[in-house]
C-alpha atoms as a PDB file:
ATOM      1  CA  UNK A   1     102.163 149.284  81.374  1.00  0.00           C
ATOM      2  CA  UNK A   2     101.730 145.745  82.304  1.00  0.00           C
ATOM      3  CA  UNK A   3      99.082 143.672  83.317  1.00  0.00           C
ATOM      4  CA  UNK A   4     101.115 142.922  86.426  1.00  0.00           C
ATOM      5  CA  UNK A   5     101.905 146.270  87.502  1.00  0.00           C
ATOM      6  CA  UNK A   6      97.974 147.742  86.247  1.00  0.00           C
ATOM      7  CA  UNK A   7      95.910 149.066  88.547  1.00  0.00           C
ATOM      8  CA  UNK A   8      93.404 145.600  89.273  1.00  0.00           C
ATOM      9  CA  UNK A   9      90.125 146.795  89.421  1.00  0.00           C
ATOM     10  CA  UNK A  10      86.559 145.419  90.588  1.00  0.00           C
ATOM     11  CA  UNK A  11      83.017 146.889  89.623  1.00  0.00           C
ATOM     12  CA  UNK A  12      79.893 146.692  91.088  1.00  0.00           C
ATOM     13  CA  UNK A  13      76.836 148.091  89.866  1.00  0.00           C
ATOM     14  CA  UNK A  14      73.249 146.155  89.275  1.00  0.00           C
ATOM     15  CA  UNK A  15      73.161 148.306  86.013  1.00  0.00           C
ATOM     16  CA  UNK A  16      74.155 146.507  82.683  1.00  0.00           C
ATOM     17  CA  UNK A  17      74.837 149.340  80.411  1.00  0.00           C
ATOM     18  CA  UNK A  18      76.983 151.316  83.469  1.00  0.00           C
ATOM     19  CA  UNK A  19      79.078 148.219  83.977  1.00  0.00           C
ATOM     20  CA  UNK A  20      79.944 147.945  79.784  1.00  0.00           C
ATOM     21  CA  UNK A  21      80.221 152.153  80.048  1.00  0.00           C
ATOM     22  CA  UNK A  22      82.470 151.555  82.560  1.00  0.00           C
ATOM     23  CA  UNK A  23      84.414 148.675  81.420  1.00  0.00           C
ATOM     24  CA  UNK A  24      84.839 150.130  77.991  1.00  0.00           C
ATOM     25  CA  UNK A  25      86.538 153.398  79.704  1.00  0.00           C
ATOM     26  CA  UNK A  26      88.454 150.943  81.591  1.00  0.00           C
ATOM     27  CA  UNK A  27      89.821 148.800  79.131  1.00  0.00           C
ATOM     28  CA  UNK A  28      90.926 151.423  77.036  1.00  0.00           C
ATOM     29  CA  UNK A  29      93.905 152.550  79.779  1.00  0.00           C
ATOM     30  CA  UNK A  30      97.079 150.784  79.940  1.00  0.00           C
ATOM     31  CA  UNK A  31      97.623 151.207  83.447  1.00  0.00           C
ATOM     32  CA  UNK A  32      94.220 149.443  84.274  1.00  0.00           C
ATOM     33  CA  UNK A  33      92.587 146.217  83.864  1.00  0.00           C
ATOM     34  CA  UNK A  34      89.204 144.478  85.534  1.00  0.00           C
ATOM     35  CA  UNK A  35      89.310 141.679  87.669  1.00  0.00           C
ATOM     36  CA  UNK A  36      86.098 141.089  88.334  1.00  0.00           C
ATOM     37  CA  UNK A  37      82.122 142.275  87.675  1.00  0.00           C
ATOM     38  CA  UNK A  38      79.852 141.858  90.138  1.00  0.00           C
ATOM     39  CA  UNK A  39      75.668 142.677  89.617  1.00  0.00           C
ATOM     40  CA  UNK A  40      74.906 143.140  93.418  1.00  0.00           C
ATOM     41  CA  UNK A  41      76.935 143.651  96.780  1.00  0.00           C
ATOM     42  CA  UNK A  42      76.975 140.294  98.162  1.00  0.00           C
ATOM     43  CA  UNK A  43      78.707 139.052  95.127  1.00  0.00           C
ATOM     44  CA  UNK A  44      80.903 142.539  95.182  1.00  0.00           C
ATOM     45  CA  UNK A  45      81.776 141.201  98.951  1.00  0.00           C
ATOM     46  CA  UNK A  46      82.750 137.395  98.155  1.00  0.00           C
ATOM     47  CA  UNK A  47      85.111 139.036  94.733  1.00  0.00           C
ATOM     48  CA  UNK A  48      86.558 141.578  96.533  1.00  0.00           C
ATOM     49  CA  UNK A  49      87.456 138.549  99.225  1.00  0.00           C
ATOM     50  CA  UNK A  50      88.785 136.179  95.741  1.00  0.00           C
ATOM     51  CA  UNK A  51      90.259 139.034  94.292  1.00  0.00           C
ATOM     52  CA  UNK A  52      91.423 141.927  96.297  1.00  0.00           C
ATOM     53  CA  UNK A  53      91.568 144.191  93.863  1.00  0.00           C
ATOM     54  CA  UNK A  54      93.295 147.508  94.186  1.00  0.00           C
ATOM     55  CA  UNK A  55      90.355 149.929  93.970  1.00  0.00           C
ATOM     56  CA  UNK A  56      86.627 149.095  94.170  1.00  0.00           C
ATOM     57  CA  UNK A  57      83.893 151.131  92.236  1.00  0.00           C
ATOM     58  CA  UNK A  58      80.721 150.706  94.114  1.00  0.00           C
ATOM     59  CA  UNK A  59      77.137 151.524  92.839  1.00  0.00           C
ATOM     60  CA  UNK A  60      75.561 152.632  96.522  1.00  0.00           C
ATOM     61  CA  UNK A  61      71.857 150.885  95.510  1.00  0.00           C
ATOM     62  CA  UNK A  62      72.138 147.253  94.521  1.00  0.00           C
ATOM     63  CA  UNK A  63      69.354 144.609  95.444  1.00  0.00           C
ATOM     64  CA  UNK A  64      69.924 142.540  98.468  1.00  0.00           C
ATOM     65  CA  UNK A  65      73.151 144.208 100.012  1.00  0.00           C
ATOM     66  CA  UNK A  66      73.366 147.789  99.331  1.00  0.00           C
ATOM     67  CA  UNK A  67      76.619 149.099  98.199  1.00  0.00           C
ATOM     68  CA  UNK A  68      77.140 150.824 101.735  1.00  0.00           C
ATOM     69  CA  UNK A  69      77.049 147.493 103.464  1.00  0.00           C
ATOM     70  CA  UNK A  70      78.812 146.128 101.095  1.00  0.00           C
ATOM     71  CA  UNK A  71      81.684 148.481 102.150  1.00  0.00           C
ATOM     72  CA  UNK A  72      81.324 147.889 105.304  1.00  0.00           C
ATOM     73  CA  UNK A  73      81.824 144.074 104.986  1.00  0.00           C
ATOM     74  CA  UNK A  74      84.569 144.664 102.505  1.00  0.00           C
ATOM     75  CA  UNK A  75      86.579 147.227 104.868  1.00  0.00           C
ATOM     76  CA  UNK A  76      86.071 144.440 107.521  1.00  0.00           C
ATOM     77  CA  UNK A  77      87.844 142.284 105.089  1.00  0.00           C
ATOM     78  CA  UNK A  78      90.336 144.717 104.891  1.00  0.00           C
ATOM     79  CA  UNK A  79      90.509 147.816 106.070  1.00  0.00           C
ATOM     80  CA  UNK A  80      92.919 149.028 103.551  1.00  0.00           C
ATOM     81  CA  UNK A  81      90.291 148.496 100.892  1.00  0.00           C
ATOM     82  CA  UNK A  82      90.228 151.651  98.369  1.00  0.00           C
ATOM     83  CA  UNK A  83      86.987 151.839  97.603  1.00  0.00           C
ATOM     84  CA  UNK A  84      85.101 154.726  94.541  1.00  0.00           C
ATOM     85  CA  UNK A  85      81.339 155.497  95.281  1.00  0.00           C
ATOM     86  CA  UNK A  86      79.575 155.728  92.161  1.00  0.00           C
ATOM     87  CA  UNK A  87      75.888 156.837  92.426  1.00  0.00           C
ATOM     88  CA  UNK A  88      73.217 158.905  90.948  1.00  0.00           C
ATOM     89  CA  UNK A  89      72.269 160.095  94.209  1.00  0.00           C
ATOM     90  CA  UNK A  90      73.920 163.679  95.142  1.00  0.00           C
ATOM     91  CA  UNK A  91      71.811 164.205  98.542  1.00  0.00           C
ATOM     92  CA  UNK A  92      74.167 164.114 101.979  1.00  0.00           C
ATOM     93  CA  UNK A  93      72.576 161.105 103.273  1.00  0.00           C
ATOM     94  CA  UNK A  94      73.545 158.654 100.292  1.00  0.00           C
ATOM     95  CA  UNK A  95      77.111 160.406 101.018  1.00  0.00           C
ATOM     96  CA  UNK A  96      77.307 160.122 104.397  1.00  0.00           C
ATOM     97  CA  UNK A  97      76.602 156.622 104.540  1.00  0.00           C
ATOM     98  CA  UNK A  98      79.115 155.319 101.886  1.00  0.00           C
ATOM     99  CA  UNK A  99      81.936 157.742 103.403  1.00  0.00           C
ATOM    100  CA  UNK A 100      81.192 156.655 106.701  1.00  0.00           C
ATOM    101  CA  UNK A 101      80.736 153.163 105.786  1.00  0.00           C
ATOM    102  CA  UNK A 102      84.790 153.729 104.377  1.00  0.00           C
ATOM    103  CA  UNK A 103      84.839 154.919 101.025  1.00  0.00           C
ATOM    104  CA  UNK A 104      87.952 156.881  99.557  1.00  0.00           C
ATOM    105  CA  UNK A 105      86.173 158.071  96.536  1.00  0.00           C
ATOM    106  CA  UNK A 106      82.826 159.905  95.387  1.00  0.00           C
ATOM    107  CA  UNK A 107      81.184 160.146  91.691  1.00  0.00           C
ATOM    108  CA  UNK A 108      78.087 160.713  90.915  1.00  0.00           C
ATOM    109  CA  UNK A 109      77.518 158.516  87.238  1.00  0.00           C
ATOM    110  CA  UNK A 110      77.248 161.642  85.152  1.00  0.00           C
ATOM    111  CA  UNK A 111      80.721 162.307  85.302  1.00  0.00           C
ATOM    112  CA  UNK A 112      83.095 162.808  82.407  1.00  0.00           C
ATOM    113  CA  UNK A 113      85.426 159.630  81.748  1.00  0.00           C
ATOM    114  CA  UNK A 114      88.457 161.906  82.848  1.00  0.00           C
ATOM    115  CA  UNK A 115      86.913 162.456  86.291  1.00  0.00           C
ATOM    116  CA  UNK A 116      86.797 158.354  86.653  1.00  0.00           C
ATOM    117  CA  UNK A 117      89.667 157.914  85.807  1.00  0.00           C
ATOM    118  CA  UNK A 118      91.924 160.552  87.628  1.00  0.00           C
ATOM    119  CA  UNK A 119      89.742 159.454  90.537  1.00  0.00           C
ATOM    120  CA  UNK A 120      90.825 155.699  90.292  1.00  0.00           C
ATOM    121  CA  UNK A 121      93.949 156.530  89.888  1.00  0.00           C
ATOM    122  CA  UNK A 122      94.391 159.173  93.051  1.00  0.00           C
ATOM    123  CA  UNK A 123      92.544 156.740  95.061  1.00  0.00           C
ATOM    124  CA  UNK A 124      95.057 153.908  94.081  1.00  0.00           C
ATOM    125  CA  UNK A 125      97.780 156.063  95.056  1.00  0.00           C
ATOM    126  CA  UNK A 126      96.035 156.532  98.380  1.00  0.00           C
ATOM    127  CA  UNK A 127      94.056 160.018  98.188  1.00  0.00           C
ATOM    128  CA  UNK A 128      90.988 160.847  99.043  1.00  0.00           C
ATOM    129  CA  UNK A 129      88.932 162.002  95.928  1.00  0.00           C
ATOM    130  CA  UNK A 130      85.739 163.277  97.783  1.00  0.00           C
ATOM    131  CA  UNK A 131      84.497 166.855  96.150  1.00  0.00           C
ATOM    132  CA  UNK A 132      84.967 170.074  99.168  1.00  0.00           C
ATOM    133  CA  UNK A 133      81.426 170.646  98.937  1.00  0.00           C
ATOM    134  CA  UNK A 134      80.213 166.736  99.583  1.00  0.00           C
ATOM    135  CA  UNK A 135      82.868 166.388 102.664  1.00  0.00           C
ATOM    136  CA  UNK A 136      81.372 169.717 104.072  1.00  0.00           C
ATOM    137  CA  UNK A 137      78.195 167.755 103.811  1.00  0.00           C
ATOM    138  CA  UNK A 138      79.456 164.557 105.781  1.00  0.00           C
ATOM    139  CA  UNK A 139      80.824 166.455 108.598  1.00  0.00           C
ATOM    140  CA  UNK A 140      77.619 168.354 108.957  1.00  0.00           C
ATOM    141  CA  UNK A 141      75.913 165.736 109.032  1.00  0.00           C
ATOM    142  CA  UNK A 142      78.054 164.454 111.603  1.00  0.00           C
ATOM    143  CA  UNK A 143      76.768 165.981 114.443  1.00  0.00           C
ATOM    144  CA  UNK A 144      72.970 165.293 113.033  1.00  0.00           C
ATOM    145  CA  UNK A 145      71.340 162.255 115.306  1.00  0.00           C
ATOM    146  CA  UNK A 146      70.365 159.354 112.632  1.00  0.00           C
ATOM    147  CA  UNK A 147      67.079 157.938 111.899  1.00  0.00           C
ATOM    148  CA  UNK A 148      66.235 154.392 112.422  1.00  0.00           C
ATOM    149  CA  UNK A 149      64.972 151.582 110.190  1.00  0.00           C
ATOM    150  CA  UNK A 150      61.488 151.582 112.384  1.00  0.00           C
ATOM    151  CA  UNK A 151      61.683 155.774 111.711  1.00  0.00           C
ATOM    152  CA  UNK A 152      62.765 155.551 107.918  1.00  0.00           C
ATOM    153  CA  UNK A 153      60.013 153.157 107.157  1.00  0.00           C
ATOM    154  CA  UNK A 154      57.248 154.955 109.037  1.00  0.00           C
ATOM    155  CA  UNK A 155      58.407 158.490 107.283  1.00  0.00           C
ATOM    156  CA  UNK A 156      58.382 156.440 103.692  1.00  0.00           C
ATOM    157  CA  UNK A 157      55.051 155.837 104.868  1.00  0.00           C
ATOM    158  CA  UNK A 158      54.599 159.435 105.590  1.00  0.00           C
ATOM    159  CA  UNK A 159      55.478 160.377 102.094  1.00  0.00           C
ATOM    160  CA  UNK A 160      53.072 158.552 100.896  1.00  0.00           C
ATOM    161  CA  UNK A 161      50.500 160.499 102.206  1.00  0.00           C
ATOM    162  CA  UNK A 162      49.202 158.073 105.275  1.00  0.00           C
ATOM    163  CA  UNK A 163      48.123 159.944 108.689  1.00  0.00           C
ATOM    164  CA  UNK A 164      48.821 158.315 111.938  1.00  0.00           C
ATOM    165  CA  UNK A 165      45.891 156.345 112.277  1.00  0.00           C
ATOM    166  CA  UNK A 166      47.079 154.997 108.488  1.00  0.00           C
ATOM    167  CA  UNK A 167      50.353 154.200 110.071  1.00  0.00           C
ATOM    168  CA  UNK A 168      49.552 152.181 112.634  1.00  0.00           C
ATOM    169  CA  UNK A 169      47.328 149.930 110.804  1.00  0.00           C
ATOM    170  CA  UNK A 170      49.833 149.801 108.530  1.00  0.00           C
ATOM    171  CA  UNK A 171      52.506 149.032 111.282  1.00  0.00           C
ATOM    172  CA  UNK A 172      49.881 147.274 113.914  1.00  0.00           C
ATOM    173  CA  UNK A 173      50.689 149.928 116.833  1.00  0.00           C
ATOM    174  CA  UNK A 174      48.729 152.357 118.304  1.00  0.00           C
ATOM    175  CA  UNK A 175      47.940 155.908 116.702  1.00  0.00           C
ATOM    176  CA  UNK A 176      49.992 157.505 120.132  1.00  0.00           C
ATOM    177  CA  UNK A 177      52.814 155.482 118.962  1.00  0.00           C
ATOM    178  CA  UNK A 178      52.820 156.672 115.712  1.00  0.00           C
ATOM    179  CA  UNK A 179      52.037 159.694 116.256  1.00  0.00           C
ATOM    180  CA  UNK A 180      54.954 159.956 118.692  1.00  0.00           C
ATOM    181  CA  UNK A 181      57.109 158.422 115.518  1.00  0.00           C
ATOM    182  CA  UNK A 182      56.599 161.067 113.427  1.00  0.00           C
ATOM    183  CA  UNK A 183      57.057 164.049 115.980  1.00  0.00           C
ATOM    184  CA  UNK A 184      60.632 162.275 116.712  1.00  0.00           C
ATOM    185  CA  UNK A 185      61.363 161.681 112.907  1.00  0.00           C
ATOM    186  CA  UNK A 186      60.406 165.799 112.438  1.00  0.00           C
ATOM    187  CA  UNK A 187      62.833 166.796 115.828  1.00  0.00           C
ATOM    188  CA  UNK A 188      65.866 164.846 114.658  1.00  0.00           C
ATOM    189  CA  UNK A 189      65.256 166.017 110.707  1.00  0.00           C
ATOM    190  CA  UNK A 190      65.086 169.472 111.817  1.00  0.00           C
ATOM    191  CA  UNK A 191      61.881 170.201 109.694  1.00  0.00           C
ATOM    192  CA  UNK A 192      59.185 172.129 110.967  1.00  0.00           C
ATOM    193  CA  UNK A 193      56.350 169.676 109.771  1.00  0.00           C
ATOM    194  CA  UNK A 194      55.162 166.493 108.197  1.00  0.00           C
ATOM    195  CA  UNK A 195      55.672 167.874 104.581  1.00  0.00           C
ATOM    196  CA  UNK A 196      58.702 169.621 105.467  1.00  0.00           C
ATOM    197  CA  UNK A 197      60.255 166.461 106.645  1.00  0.00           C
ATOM    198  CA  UNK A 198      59.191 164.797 103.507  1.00  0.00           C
ATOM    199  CA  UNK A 199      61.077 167.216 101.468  1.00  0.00           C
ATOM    200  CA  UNK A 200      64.255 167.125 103.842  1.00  0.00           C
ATOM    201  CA  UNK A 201      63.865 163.176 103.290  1.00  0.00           C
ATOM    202  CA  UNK A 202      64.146 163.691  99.797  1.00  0.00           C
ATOM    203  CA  UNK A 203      66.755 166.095  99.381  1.00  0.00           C
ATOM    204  CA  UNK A 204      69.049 163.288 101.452  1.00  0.00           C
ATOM    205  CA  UNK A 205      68.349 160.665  99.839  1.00  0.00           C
ATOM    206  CA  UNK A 206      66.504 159.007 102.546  1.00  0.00           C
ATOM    207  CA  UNK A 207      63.346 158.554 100.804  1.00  0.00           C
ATOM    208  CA  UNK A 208      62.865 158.433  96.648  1.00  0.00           C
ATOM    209  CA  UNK A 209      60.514 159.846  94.155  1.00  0.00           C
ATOM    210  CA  UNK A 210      58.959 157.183  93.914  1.00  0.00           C
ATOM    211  CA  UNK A 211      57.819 156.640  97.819  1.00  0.00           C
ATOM    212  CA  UNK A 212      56.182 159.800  97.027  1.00  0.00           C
ATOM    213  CA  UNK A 213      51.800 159.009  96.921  1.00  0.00           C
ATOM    214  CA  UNK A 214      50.825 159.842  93.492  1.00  0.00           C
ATOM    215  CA  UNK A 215      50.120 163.711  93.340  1.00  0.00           C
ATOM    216  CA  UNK A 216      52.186 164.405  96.377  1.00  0.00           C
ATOM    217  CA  UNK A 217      52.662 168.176  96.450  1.00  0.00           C
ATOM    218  CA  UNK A 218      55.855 168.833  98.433  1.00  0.00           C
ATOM    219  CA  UNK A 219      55.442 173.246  99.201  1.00  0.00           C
END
């Protein structure tokens, strides 16, 4: 196939060796070809704005702009923007947030070359290539009332094994306050305590590993 009639491609990831994995895969097909590279999502936003490339694949955590607003301010580009979530992140939250944010297509990066490319190429013809099991994820999640920046950093904070009277000094307000925090961030997580949360955190992607205090015992 030609150039002009290959599927134009753009990829963003802040990860060397999955951007040569990827562009190596890529190169290989004769119905594809890259347009552009980008290391973090600001620079994904101003190429997909140069470029407009037919399908986008978009590493969810980059530095600076994360790939979900980085989807966002493409899709406000242009809302026809077919856009492939690549991530190493399976929890519902990291899902939720790119497929709400307007992404077409979901891979984790430990899938087979075949699985990348029949998904760029059903997302280029206009499908949706999200897995059953993930979309039964997003809608439940749906319905789930979402945390915000103030709650996400105070249950990071949690994670790490600080009480209430840790989190306030840490945030300069009052150990009520904080302790009112955390009893909201446990009601809208659905978990039945602090730890509990943690975990739930965890399993969503909302927190990492590594927010996790050093011998952290999650039961």
């Amino acid at each position: 196939m030609s150039q002009a009639r290959a599927i134009r491609i753009l990829i963003a990831d802040d990860h060397l060796v999955v951007r040569i994995g990827l562009e190596t895969l890529i190169r290989l097909q004769d119905d594809m070809c890259i347009v552009a590279e980008a290391s973090n999502g600001a620079d994904a936003v101003e190429l997909y704005r140069v470029h407009r490339p037919d399908v986008t694949l978009m590493d969810l955590r980059m530095p600076g702009v994360s790939g979900a607003m980085a989807i966002a301010a493409i899709r406000a580009l242009d809302p026809q923007a077919r856009i492939v979530v690549l991530t190493v992140h399976r929890g519902d939250e990291a899902v939720y947030q790119a497929v709400r944010a307007g992404a077409r297509g979901y891979l984790v990066k430990d899938a087979d070359g075949e699985e990348i490319l029949a998904t760029i190429r059903g997302v280029h013809r206009g499908q949706r290539r999200i897995p059953p099991e993930i979309a039964a994820r997003v809608v439940e999640r749906v319905g789930q009332e979402e945390l915000t920046p103030r709650e996400v950093a105070i249950l990071k904070l949690v994670a790490r094994g600080l009480g209430n009277k840790e989190i306030a000094a840490a945030l300069s307000i009052s150990p009520g306050t904080a302790k009112n925090h955390v009893a909201h961030i446990i009601e809208k997580l659905g978990a039945q305590d602090r730890t509990h949360a943690v975990t739930l955190a965890l399993e969503r992607n909302i927190v990492d590993l590594e927010d996790l205090a050093p011998g952290h015992a999650l039961s």
